[in-house]
N, C-alpha and C. Protein backbone atom coordinates (compact mmCIF):
# COMPACT_ATOMS: atom_id res chain seq x y z
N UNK A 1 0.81 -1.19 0.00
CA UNK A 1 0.00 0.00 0.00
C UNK A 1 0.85 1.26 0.00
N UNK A 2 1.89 1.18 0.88
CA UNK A 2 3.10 2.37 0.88
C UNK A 2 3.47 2.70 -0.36
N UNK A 3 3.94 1.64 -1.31
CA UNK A 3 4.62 1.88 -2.78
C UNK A 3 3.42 2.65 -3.61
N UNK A 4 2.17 2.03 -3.62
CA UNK A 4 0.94 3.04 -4.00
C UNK A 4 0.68 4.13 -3.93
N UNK A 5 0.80 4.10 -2.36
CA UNK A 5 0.39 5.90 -2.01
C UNK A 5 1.90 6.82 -2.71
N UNK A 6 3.11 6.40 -2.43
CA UNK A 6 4.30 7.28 -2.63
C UNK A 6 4.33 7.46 -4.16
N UNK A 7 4.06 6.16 -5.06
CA UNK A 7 3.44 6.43 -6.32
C UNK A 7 2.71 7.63 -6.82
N UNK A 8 1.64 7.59 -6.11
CA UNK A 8 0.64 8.35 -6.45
C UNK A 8 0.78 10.14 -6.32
N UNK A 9 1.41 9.93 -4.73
CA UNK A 9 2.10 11.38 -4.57
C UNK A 9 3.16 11.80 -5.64
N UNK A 10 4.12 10.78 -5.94
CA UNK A 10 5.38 11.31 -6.86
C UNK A 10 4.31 11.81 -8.55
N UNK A 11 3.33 11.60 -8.71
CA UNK A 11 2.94 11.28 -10.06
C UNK A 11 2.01 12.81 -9.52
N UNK A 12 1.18 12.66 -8.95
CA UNK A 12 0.82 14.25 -8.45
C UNK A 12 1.80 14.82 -8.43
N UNK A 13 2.86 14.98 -7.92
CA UNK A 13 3.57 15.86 -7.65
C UNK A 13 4.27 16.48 -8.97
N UNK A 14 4.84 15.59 -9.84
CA UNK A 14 5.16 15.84 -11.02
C UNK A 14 3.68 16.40 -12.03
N UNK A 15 2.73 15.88 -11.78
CA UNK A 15 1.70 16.45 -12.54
C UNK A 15 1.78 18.14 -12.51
N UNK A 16 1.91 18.70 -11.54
CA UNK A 16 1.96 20.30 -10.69
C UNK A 16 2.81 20.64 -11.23
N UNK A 17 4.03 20.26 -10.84
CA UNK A 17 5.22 20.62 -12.14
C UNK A 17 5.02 20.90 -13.28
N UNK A 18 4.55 19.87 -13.95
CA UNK A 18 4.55 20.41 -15.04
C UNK A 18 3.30 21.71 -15.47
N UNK A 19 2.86 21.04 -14.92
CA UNK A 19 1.38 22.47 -15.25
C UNK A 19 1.88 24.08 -14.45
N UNK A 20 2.39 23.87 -13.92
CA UNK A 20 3.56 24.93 -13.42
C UNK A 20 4.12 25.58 -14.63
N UNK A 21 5.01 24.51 -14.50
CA UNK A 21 5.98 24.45 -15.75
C UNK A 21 5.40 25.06 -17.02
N UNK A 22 4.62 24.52 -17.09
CA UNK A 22 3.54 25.48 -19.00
C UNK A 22 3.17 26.62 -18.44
N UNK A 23 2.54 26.87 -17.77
CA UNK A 23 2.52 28.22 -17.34
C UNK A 23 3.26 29.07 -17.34
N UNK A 24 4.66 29.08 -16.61
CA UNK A 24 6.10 29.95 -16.67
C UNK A 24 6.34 29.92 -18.30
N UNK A 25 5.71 29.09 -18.68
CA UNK A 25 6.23 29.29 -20.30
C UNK A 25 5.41 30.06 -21.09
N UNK A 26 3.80 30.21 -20.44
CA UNK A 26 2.55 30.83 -21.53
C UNK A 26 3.61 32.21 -20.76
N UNK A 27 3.70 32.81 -19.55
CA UNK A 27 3.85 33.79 -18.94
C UNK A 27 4.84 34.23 -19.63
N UNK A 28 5.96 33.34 -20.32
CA UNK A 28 7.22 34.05 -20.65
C UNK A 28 6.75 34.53 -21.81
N UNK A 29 5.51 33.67 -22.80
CA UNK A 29 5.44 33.96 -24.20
C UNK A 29 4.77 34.85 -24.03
N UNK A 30 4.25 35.63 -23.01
CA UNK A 30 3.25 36.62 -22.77
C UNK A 30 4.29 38.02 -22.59
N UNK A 31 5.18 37.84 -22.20
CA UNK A 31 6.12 38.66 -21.72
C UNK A 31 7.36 39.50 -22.80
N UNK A 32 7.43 38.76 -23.73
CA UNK A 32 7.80 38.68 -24.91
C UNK A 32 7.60 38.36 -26.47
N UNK A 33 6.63 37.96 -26.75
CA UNK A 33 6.26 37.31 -27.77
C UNK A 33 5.81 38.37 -28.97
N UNK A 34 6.51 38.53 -30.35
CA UNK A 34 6.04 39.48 -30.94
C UNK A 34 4.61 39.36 -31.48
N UNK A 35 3.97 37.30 -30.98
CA UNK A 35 2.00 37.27 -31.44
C UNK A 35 1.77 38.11 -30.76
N UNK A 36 1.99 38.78 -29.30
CA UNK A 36 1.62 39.44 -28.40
C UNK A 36 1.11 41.02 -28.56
N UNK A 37 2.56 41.17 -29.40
CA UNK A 37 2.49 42.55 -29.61
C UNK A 37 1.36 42.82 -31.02
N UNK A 38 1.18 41.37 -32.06
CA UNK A 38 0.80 41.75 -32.89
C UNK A 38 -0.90 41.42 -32.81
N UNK A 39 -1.20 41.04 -31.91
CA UNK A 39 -2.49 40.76 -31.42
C UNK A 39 -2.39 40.85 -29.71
N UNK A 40 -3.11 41.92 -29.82
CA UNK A 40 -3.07 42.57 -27.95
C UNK A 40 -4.37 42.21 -27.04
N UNK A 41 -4.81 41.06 -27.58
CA UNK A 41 -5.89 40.28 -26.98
C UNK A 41 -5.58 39.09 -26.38
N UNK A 42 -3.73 38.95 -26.86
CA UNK A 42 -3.19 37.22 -26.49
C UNK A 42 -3.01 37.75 -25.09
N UNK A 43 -2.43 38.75 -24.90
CA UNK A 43 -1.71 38.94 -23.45
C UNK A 43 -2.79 38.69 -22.07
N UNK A 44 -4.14 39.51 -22.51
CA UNK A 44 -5.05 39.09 -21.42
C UNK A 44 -5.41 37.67 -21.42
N UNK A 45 -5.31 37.67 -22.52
CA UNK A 45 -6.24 35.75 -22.62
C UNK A 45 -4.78 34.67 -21.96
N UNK A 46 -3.62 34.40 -22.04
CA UNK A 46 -2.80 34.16 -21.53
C UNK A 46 -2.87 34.44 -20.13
N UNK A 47 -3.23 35.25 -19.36
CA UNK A 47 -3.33 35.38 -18.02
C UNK A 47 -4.64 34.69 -17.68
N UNK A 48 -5.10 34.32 -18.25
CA UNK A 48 -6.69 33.84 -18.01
C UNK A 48 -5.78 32.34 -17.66
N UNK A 49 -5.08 31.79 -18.91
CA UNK A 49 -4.78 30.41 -19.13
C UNK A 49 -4.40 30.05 -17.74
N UNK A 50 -3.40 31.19 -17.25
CA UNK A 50 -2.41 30.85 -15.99
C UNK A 50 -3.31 30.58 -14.74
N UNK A 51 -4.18 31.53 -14.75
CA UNK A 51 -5.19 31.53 -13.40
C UNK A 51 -5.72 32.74 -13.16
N UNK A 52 -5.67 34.12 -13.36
CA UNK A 52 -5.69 35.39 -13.25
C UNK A 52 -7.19 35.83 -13.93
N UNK A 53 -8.28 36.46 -13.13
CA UNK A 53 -9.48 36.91 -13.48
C UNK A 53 -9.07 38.04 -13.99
N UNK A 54 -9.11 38.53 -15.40
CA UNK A 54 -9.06 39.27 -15.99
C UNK A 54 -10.37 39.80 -16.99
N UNK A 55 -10.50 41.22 -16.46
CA UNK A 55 -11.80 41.50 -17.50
C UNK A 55 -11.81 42.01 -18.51
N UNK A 56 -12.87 42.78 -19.56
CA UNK A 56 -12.24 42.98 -20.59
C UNK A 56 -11.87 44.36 -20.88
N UNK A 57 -11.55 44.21 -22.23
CA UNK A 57 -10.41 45.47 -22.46
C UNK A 57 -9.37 46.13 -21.77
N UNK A 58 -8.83 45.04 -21.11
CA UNK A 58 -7.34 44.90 -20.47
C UNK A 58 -6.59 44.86 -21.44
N UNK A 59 -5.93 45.59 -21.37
CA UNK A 59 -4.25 46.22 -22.07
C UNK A 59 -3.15 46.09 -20.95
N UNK A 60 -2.08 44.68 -21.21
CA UNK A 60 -0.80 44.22 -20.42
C UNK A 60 0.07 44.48 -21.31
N UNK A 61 1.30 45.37 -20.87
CA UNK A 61 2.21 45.91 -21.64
C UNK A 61 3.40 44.64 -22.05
N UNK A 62 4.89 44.93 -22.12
CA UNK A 62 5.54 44.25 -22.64
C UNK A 62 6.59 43.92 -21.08
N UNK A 63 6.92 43.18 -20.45
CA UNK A 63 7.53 42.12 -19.32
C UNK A 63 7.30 42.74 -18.52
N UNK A 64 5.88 42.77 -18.72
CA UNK A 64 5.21 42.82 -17.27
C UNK A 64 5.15 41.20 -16.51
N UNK A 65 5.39 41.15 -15.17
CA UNK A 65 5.68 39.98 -14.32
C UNK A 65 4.48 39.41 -13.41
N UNK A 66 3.76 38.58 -14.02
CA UNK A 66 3.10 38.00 -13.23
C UNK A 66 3.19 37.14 -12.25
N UNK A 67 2.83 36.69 -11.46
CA UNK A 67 3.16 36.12 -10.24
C UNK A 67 2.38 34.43 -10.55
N UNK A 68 2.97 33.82 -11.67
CA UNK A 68 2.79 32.64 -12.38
C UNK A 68 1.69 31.63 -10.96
N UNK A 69 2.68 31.21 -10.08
CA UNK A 69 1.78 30.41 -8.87
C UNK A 69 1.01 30.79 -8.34
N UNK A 70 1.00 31.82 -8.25
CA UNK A 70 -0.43 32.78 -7.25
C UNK A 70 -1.29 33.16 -8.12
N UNK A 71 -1.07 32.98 -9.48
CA UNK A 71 -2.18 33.46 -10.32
C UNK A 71 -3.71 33.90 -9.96
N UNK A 72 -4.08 32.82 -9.20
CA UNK A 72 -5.44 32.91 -9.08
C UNK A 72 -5.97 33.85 -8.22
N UNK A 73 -4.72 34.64 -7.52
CA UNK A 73 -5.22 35.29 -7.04
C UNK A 73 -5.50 37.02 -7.15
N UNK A 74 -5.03 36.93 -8.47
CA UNK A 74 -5.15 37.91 -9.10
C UNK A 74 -6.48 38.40 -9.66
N UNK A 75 -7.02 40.00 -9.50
CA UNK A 75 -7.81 39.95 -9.76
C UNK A 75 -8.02 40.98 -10.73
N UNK A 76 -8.49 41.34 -11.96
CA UNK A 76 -7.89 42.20 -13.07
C UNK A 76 -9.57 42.80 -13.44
N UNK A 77 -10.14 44.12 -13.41
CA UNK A 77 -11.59 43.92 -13.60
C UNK A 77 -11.10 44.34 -14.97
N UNK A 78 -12.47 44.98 -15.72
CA UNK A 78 -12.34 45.48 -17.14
C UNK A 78 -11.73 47.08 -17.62
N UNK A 79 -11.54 47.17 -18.83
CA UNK A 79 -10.91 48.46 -18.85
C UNK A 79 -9.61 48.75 -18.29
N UNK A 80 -8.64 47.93 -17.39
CA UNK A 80 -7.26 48.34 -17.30
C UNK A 80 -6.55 48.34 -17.97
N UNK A 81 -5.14 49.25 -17.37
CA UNK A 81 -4.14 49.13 -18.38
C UNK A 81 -2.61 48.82 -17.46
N UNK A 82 -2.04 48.08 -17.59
CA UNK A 82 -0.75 47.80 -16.85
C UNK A 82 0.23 47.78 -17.96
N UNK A 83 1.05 48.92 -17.82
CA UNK A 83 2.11 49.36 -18.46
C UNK A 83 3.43 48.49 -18.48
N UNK A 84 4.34 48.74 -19.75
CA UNK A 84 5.74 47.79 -19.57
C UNK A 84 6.57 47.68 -18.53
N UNK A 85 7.22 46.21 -18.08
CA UNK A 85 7.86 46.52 -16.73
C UNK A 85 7.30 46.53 -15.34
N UNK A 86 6.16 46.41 -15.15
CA UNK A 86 5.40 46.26 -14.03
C UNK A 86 5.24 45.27 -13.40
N UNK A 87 5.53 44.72 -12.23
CA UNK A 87 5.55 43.64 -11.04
C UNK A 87 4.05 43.53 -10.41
N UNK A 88 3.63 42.39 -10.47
CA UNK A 88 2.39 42.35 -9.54
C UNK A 88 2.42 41.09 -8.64
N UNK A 89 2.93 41.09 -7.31
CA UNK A 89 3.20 40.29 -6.56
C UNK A 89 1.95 39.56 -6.04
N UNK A 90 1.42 38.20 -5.97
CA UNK A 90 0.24 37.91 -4.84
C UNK A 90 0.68 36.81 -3.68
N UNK A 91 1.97 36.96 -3.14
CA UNK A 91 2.03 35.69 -2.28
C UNK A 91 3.26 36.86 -1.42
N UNK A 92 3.58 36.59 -0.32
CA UNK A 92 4.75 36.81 0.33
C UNK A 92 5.46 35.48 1.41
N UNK A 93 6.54 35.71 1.63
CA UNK A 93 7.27 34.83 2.92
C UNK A 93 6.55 35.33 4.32
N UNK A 94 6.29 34.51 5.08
CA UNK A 94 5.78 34.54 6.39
C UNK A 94 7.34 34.64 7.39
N UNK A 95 7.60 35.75 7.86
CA UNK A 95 8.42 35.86 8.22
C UNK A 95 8.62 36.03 10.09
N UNK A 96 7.58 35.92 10.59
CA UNK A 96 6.97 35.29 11.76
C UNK A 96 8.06 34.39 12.31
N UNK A 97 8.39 33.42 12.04
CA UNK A 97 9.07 32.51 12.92
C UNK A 97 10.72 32.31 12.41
N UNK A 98 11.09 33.30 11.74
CA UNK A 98 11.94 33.64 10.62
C UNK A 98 13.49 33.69 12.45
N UNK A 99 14.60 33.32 12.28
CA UNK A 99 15.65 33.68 13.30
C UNK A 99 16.82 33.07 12.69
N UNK A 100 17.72 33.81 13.47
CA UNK A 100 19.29 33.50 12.99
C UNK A 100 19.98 32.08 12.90
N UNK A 101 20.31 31.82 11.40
CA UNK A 101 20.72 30.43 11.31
C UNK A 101 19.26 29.66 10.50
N UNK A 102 18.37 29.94 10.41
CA UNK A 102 16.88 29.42 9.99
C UNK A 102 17.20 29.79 8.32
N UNK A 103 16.79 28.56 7.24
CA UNK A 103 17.24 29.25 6.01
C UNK A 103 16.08 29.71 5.24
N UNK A 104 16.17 31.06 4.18
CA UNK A 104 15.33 31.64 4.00
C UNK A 104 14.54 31.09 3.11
N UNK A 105 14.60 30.29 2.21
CA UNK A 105 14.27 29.22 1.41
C UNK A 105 13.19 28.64 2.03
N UNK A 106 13.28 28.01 3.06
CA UNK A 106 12.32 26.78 3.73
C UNK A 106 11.11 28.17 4.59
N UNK A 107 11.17 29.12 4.51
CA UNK A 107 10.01 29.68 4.97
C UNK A 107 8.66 29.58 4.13
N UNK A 108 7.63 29.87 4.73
CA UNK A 108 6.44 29.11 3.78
C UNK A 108 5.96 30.53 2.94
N UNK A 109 5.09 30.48 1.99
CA UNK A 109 4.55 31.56 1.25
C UNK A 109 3.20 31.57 1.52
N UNK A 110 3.07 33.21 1.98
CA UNK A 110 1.32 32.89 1.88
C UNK A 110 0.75 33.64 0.94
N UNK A 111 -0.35 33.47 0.01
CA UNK A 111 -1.00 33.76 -0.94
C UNK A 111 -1.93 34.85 -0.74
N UNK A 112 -1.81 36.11 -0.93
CA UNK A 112 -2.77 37.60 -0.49
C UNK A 112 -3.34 37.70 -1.79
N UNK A 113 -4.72 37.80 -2.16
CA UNK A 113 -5.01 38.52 -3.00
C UNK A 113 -4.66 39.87 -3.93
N UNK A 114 -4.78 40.22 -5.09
CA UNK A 114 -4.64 41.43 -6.05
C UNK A 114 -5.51 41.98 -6.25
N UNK A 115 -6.41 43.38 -6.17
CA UNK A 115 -7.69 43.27 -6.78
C UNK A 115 -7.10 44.71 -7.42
N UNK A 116 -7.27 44.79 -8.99
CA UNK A 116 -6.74 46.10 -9.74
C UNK A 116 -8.59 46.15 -10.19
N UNK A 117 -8.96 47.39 -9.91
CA UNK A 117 -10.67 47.50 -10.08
C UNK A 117 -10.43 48.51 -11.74
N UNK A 118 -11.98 49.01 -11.62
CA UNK A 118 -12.46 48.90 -13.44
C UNK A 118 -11.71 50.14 -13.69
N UNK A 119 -10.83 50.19 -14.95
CA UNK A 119 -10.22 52.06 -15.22
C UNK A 119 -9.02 52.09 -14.77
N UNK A 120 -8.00 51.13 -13.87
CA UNK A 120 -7.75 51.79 -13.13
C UNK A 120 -6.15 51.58 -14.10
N UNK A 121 -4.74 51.97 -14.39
CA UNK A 121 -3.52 52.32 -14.64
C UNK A 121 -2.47 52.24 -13.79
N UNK A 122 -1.71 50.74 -14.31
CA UNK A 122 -0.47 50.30 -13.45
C UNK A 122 0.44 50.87 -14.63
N UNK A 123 1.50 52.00 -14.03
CA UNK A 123 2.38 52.75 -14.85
C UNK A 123 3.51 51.75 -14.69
N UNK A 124 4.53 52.47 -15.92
CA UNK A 124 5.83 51.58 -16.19
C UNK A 124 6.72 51.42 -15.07
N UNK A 125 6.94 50.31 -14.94
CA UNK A 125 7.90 49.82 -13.85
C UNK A 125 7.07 50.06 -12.21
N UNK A 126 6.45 49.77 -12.14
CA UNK A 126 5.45 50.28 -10.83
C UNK A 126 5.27 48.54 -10.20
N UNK A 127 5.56 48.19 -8.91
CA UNK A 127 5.39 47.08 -8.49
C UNK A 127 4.11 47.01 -7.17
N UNK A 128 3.50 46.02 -7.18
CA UNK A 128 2.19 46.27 -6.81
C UNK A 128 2.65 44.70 -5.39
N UNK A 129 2.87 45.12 -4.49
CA UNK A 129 2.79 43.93 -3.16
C UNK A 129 1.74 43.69 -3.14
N UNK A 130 1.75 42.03 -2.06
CA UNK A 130 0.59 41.03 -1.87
C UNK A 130 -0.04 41.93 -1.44
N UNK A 131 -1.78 41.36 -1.57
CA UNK A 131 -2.50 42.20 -0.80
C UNK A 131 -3.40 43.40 -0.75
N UNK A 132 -2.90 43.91 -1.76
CA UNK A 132 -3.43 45.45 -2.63
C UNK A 132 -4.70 45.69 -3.50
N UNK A 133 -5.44 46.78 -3.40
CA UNK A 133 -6.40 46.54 -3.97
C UNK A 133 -6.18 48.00 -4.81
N UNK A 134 -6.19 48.29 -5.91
CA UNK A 134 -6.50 49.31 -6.61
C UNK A 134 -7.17 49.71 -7.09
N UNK A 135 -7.72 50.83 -6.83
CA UNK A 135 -9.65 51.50 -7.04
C UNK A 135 -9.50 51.83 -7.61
N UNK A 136 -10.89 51.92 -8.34
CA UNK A 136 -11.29 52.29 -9.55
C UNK A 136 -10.99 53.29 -10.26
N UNK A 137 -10.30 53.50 -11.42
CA UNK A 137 -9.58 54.94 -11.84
C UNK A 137 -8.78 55.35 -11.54
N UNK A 138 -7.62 54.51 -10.47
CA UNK A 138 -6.83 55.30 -10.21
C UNK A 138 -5.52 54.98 -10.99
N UNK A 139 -4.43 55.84 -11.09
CA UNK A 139 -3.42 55.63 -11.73
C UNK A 139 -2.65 55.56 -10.63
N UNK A 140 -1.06 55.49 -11.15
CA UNK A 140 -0.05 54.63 -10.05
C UNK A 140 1.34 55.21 -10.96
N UNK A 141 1.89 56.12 -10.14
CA UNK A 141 2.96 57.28 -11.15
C UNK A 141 3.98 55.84 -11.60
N UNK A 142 4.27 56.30 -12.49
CA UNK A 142 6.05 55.14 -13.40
C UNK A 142 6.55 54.98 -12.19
N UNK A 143 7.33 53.84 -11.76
CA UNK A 143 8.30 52.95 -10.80
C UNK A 143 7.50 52.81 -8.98
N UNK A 144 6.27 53.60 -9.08
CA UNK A 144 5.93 53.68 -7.98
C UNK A 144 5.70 51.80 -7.28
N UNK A 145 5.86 52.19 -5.71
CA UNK A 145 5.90 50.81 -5.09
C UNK A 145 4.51 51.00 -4.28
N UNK A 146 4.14 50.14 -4.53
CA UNK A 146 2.40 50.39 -4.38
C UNK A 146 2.57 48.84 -2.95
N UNK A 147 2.43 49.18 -1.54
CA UNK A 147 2.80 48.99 -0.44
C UNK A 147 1.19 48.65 0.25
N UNK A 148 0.47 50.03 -0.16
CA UNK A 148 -1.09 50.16 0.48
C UNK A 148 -2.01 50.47 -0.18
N UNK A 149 -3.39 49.65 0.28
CA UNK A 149 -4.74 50.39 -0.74
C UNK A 149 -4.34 51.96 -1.81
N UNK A 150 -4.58 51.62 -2.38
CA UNK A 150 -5.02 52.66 -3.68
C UNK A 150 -6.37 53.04 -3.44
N UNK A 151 -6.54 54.58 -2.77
CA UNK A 151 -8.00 54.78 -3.12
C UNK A 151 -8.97 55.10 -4.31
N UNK A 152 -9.76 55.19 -4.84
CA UNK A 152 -10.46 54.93 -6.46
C UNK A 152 -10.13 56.57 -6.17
N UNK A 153 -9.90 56.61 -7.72
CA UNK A 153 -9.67 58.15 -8.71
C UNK A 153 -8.84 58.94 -8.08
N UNK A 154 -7.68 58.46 -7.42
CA UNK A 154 -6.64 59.34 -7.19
C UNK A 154 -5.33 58.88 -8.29
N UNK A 155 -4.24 59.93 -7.89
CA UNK A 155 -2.70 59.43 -8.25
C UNK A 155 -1.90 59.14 -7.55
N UNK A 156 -1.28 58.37 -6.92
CA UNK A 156 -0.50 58.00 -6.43
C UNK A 156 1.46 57.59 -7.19
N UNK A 157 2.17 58.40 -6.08
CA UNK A 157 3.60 57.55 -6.15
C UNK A 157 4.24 58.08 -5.58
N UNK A 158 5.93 57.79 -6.00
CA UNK A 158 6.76 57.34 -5.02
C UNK A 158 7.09 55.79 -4.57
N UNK A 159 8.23 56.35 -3.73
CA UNK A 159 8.55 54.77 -3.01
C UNK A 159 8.90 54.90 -2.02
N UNK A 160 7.58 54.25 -0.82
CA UNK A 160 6.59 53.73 -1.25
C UNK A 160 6.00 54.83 -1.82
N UNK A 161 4.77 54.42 -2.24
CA UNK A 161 3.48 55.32 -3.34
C UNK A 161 2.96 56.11 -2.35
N UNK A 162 2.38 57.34 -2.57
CA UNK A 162 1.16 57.98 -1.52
C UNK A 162 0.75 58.70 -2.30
N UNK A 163 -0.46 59.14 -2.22
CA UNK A 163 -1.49 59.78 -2.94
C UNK A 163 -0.91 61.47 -2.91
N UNK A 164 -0.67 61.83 -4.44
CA UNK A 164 -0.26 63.36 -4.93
C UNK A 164 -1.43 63.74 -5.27
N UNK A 165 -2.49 63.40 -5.62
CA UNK A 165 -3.47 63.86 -6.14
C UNK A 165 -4.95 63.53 -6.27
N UNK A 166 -6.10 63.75 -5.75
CA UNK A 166 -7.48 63.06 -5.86
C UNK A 166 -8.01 64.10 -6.72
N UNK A 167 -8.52 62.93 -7.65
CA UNK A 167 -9.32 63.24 -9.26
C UNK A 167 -10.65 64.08 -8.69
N UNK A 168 -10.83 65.13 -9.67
CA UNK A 168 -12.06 65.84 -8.80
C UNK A 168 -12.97 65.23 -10.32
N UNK A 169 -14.35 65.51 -10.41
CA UNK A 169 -14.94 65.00 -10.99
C UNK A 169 -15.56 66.05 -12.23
N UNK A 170 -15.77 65.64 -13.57
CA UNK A 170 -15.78 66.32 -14.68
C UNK A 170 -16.91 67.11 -14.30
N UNK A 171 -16.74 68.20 -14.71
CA UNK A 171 -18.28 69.29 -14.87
C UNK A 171 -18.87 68.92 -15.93
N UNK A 172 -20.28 68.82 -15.79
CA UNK A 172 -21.02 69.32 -17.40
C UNK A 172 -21.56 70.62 -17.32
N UNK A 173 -21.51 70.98 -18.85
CA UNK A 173 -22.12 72.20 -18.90
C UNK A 173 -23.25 72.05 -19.61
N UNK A 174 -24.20 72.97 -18.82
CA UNK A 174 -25.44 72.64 -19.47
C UNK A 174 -26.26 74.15 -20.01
């Protein structure tokens, strides 16, 4: 029964791998691929493949970094745009029981949600930590390190990011 079960685990276990494994590869062809550039509908649909709720008329620029294993916890509504160069982290090290001599490797990862809401603009080179939710409309200045909530229809940056600016709302004239 032992040789069964260890079977079964080694054959799961390699199954994950590899589906891993294709993934880091749709992600790389996503990251680079000139189909990508020449049809700008592969890049969202490719994040779909990986695990990533993406809505529509999402525009993903060129090596932008998805967070391949945590995929799913990504959450992408419609209408965004994430610019070239942009990091979107969804897992961190639990660093809790973390002490001298302990190796950093064997600490565990925990999986935080992404939520980028409808409108909203991840600028070039801008890295987004576990955990983050970005409201609706808001933009996120080039290289900014996006640390905390994004409130909807502001600007934010820096490193870390903080809000330079809240969007006031269009007049009509009547």
């Amino acid at each position: 029964m032992t040789i069964l079960r260890k079977l079964s685990r080694s054959l799961c276990f390699i199954g994950k791998r590899l589906v891993l494994g294709f993934r880091w590869w749709l992600s790389k062809q996503a990251k680079h691929s000139v189909l990508c550039w020449m049809i700008p509908s592969l890049r969202p649909a490719i994040w779909r493949w990986c695990g990533a709720k993406v809505g529509k008329n999402v525009c993903i620029g060129w090596e932008v970094f998805l967070d391949v294993k945590y995929a799913k916890y990504l959450t992408i509504e419609d209408d965004v745009w994430i610019a070239n160069r942009s990091t979107i982290f969804c897992h961190r090290r639990v660093m809790d029981g973390y002490r001298v001599g302990d190796r950093y490797k064997k600490l565990p990862q925990k999986p935080r949600p992404v939520v980028i809401k409808k409108g909203a603009c991840v600028s070039i080179g801008t890295t987004v930590m576990p955990g983050i939710t970005i409201g609706e409309g808001a933009v996120t200045g080039t290289g900014a390190l996006i640390t905390k909530d994004v409130p909807a229809w502001t600007i934010v940056a820096g490193v870390p990011a903080k809000v330079i600016r809240v969007l006031e709302e269009r007049k009509t004239e009547e």
